[in-house]
Every structure is written in C-alpha cells, then in structure tokens.
N, C-alpha and C. Protein backbone atom coordinates (compact mmCIF):
# COMPACT_ATOMS: atom_id res chain seq x y z
N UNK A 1 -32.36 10.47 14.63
CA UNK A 1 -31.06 10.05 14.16
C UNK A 1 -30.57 11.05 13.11
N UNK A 2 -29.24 11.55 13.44
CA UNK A 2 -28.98 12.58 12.14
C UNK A 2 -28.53 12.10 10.87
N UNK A 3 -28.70 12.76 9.97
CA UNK A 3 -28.13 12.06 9.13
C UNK A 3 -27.06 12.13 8.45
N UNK A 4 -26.51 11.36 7.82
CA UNK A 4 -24.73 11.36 7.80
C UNK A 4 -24.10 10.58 6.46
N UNK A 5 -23.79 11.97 5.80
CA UNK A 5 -23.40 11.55 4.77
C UNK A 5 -22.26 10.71 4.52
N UNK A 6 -22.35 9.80 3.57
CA UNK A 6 -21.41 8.99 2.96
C UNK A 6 -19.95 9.55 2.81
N UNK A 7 -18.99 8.65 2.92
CA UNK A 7 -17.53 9.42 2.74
C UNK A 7 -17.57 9.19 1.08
N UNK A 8 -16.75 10.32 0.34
CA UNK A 8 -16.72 9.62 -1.05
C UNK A 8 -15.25 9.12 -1.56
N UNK A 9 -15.23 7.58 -1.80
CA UNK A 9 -14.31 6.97 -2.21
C UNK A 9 -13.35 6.97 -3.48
N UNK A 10 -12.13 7.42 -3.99
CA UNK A 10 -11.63 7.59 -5.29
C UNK A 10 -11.60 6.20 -6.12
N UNK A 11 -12.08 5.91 -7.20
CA UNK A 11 -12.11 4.85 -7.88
C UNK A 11 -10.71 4.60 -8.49
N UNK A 12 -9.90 6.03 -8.69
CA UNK A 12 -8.47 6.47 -9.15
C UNK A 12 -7.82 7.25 -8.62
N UNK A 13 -6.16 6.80 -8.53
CA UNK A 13 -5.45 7.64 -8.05
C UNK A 13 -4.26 8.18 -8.79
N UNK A 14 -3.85 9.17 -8.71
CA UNK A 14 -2.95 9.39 -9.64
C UNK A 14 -1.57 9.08 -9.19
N UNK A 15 -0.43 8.74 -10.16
CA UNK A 15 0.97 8.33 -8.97
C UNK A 15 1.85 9.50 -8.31
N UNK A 16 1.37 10.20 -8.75
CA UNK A 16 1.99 11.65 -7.23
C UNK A 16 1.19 11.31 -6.05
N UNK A 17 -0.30 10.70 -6.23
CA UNK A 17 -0.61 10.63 -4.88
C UNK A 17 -0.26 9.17 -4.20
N UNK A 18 -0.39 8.40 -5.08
CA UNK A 18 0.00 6.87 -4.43
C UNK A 18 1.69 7.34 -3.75
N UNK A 19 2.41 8.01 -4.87
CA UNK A 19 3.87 7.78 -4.25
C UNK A 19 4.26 8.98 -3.10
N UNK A 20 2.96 9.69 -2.88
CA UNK A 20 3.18 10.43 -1.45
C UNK A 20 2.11 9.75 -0.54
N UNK A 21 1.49 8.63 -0.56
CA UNK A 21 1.02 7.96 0.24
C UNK A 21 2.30 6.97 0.91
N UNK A 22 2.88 6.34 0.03
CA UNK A 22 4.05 5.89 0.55
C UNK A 22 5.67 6.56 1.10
N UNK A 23 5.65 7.87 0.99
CA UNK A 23 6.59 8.82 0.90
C UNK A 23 7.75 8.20 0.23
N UNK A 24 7.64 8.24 -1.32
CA UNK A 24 8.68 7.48 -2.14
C UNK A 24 8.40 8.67 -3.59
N UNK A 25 9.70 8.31 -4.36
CA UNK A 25 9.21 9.29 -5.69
C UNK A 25 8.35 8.54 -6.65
N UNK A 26 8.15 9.19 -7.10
CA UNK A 26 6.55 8.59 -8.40
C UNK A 26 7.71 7.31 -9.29
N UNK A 27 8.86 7.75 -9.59
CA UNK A 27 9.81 7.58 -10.39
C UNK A 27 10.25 5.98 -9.87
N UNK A 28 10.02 5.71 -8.63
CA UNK A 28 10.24 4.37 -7.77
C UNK A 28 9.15 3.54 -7.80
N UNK A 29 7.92 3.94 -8.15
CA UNK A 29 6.24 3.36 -8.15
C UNK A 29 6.63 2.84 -9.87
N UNK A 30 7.02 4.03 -10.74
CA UNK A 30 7.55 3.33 -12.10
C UNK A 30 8.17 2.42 -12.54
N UNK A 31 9.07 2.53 -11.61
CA UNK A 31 9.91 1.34 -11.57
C UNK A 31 9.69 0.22 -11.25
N UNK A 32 9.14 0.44 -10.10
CA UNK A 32 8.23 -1.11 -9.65
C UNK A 32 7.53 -1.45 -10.70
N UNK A 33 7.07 -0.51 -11.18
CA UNK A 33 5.89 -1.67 -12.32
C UNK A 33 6.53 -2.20 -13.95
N UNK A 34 7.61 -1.68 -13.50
CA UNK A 34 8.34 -2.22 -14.65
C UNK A 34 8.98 -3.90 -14.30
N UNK A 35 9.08 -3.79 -12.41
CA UNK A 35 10.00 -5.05 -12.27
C UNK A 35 9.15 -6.35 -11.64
N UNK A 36 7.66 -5.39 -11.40
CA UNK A 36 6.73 -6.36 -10.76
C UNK A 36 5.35 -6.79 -11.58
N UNK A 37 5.19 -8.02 -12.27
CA UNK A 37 4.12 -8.31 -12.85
C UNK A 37 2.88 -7.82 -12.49
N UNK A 38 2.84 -8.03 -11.04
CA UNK A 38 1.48 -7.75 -10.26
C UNK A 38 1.03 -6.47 -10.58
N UNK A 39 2.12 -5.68 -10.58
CA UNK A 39 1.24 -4.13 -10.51
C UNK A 39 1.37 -3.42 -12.17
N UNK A 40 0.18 -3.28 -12.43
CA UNK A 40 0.02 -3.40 -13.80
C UNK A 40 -1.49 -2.07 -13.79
N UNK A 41 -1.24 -0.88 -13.39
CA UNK A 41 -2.28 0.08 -13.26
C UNK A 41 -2.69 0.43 -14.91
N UNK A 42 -4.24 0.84 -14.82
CA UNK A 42 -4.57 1.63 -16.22
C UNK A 42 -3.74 2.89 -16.73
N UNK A 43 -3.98 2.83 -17.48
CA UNK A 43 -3.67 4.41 -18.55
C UNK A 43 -4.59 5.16 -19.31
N UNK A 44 -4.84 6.12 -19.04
CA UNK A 44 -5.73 7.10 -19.65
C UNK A 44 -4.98 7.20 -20.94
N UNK A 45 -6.23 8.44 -22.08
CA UNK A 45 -5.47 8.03 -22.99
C UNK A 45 -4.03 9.12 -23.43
N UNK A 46 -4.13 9.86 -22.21
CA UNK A 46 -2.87 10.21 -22.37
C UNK A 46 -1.67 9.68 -21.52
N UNK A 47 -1.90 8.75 -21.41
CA UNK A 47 -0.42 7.71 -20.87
C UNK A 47 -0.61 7.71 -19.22
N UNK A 48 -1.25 8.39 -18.52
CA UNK A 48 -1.07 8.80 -17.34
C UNK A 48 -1.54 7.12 -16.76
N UNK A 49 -0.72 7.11 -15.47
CA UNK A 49 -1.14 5.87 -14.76
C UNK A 49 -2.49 6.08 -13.91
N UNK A 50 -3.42 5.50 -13.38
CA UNK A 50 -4.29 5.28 -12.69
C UNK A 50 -4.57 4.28 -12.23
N UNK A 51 -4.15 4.87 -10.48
CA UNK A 51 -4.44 3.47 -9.74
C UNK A 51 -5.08 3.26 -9.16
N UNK A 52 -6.22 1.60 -8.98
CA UNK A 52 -6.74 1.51 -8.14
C UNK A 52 -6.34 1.20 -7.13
N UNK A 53 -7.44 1.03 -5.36
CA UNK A 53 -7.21 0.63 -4.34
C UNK A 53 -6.26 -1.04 -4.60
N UNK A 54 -6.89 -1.59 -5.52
CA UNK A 54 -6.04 -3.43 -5.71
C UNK A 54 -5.03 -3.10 -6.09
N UNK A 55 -4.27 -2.20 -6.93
CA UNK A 55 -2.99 -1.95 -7.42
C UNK A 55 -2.19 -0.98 -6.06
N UNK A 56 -2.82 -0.05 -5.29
CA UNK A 56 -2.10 0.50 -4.02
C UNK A 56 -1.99 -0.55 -2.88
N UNK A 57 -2.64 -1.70 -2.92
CA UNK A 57 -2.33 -2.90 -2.12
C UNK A 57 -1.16 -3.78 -2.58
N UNK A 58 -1.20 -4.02 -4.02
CA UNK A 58 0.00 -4.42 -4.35
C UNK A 58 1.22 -3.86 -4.02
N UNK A 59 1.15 -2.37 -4.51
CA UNK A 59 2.30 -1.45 -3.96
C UNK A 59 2.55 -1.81 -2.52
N UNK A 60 1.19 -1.52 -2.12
CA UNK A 60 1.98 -1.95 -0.47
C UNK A 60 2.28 -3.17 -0.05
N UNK A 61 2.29 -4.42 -1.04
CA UNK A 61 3.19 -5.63 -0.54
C UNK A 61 4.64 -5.36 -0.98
N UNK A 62 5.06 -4.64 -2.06
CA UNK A 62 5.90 -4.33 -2.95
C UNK A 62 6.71 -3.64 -1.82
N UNK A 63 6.20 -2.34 -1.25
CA UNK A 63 6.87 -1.79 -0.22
C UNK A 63 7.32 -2.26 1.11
N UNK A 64 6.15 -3.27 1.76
CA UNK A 64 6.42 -3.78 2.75
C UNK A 64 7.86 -4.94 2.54
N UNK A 65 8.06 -5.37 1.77
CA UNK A 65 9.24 -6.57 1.28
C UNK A 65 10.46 -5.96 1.21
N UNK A 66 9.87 -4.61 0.25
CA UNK A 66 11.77 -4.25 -0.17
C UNK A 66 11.87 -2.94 0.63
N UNK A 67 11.28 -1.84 1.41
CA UNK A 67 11.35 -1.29 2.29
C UNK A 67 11.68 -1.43 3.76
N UNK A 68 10.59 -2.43 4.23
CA UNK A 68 10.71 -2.27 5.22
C UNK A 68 11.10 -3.68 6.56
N UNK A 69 10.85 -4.75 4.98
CA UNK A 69 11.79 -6.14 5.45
C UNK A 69 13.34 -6.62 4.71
N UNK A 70 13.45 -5.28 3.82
CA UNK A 70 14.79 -5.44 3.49
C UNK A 70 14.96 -6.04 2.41
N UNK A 71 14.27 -7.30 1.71
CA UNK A 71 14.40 -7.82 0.43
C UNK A 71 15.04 -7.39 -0.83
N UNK A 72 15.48 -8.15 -1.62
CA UNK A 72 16.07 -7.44 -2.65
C UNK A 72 15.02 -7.42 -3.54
N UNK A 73 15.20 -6.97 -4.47
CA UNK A 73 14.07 -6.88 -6.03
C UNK A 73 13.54 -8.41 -6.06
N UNK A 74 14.81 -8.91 -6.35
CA UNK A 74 14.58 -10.90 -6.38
C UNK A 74 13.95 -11.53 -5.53
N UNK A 75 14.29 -11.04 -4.32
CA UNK A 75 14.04 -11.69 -3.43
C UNK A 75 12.64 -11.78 -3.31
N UNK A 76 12.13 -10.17 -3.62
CA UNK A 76 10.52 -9.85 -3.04
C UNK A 76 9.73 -10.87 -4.28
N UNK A 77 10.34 -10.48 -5.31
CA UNK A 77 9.28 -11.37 -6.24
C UNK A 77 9.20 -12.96 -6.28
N UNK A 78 10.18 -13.50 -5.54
CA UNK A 78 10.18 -15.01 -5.04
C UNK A 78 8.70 -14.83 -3.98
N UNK A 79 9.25 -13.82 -3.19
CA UNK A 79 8.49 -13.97 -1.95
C UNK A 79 6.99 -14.09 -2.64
N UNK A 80 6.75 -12.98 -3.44
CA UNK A 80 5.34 -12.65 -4.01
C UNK A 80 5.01 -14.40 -4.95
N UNK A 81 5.58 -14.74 -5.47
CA UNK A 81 5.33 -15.70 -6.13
C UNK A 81 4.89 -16.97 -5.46
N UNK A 82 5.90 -17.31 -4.95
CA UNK A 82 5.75 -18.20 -3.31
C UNK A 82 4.24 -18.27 -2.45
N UNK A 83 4.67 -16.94 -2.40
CA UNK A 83 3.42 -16.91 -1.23
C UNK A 83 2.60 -15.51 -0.58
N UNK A 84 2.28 -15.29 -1.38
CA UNK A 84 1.67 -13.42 -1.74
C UNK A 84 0.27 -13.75 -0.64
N UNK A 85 -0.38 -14.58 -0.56
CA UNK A 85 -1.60 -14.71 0.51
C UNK A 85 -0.85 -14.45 1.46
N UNK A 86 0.18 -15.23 2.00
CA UNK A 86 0.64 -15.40 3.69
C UNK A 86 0.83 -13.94 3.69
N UNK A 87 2.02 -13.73 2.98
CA UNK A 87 2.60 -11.88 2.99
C UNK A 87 0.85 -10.97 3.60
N UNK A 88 0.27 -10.94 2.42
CA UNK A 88 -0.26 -9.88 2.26
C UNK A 88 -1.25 -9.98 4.02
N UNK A 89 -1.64 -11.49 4.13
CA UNK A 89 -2.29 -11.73 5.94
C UNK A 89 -1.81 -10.99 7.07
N UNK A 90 0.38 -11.74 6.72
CA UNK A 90 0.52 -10.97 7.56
C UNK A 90 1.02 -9.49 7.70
N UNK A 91 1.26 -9.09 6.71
CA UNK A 91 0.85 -7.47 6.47
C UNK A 91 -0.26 -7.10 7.13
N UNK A 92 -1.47 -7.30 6.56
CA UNK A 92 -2.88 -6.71 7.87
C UNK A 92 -2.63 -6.99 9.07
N UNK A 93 -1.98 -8.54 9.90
CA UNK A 93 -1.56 -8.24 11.00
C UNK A 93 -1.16 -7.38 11.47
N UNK A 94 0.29 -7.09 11.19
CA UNK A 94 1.01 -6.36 11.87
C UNK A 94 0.36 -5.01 11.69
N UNK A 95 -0.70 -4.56 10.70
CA UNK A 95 -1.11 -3.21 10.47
C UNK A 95 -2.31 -3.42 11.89
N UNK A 96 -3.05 -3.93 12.00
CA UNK A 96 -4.08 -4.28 13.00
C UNK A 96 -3.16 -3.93 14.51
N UNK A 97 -2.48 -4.52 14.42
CA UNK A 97 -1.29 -4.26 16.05
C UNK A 97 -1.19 -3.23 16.54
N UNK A 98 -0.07 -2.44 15.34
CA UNK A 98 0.18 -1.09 15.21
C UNK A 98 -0.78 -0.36 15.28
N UNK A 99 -2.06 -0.29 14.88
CA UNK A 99 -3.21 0.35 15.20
C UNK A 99 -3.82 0.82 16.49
N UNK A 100 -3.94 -0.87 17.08
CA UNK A 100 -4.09 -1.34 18.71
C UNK A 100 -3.59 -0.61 19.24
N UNK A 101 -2.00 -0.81 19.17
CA UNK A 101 -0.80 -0.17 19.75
C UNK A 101 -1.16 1.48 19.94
N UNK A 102 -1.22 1.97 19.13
CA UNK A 102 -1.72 3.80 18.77
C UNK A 102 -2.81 4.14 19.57
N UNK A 103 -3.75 3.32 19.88
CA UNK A 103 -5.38 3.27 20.59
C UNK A 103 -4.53 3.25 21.95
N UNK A 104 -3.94 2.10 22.36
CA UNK A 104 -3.28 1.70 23.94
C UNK A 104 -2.61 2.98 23.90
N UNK A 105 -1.84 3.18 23.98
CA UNK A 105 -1.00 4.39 23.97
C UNK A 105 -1.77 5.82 23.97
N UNK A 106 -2.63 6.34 23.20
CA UNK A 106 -3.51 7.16 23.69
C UNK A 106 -4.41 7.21 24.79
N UNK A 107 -4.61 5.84 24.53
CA UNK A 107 -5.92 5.71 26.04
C UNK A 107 -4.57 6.19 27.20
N UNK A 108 -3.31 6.10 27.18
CA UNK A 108 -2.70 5.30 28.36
C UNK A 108 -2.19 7.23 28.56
N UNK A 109 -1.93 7.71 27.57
CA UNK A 109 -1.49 8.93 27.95
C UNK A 109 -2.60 9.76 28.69
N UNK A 110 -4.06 9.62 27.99
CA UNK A 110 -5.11 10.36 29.03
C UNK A 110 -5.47 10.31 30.23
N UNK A 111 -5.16 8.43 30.61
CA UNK A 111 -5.23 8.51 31.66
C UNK A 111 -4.20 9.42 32.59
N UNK A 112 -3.15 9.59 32.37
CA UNK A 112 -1.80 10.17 32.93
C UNK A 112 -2.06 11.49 33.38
C-alpha cells in the first residue's frame, strides 16, 4: 500500500482569500460583518481579520441569501434568525446536486 500523505488544512484565512473564494471584494466580506452578528472572525494583533472554516460557512449562508436568492440585508437576517439550520441543510443540498449534476454530465460526455 503506498503511502499518502495527508492534505494540509488552513486553520486561517485571510479576507483576500475568503473574498476571492466567493468572487466578491474583501470590502463586501467587511461589510457583512458589520451587518451580520454571526460572522464575527478573529484579529491578529494587527487588526487583520482571520477566518475560520465556521466563519467561511457563515459567509456562505450570507452569500447564498443575498446573492444568489436575492434577499435583502433584512430580509437575510430574518431568514438567519428564523431559521439558519433549514437554510444552511438546504444549502448542502443543493451543493450535493450540483456536484451529482457535474459527475452525470462528465460521465455522460465520455461516453459520447
């Protein structure tokens, strides 16, 4: 059996990389955390944000609401308040699909 090293995981991210993970400006990730309780990342001690994976999940309920279901600022933080389990479930749904979807679609082109 060969052996096979471990992937290595970032414990921190900095917000140039979170806000080019989402293709948004750093300046919009700021903002969010000014308008969203939830996302509340550390600070080094020179002010810099650092985020973890639980705070880039938040972002991505944050994004999924007012990006890409349209919500207003208000709206999303009702939503989050309300009911941030259901959201965030069916968020992994639809990410699980889309996945599927990408797999079907490759398999379907090789066969071709």
């Amino acid at each position: 059996m060969a052996y096979r090293e471990k992937e290595i995981e970032k414990l921190y991210y900095s917000i140039g990389e979170v806000a080019e993970q989402f293709n948004v400006a750093p300046s919009l990730i700021r903002f969010w955390e000014t308008e969203f309780d939830i996302l509340q990342p550390k600070k080094n001690r020179k002010g810099n944000r650092q985020f973890t994976k639980e705070d880039i999940d938040q972002i991505r309920l944050i994004y999924h609401l007012v990006k890409e279901k349209g919500f207003t600022l208000n709206g999303a933080k009702e939503m989050l308040k309300q009911d941030a389990i259901a959201i965030k479930d069916k968020m992994e749904m639809i990410d699980s699909l889309k996945t599927i979807r990408k797999f079907l679609t490759e398999v379907r082109d090789k066969m071709q």
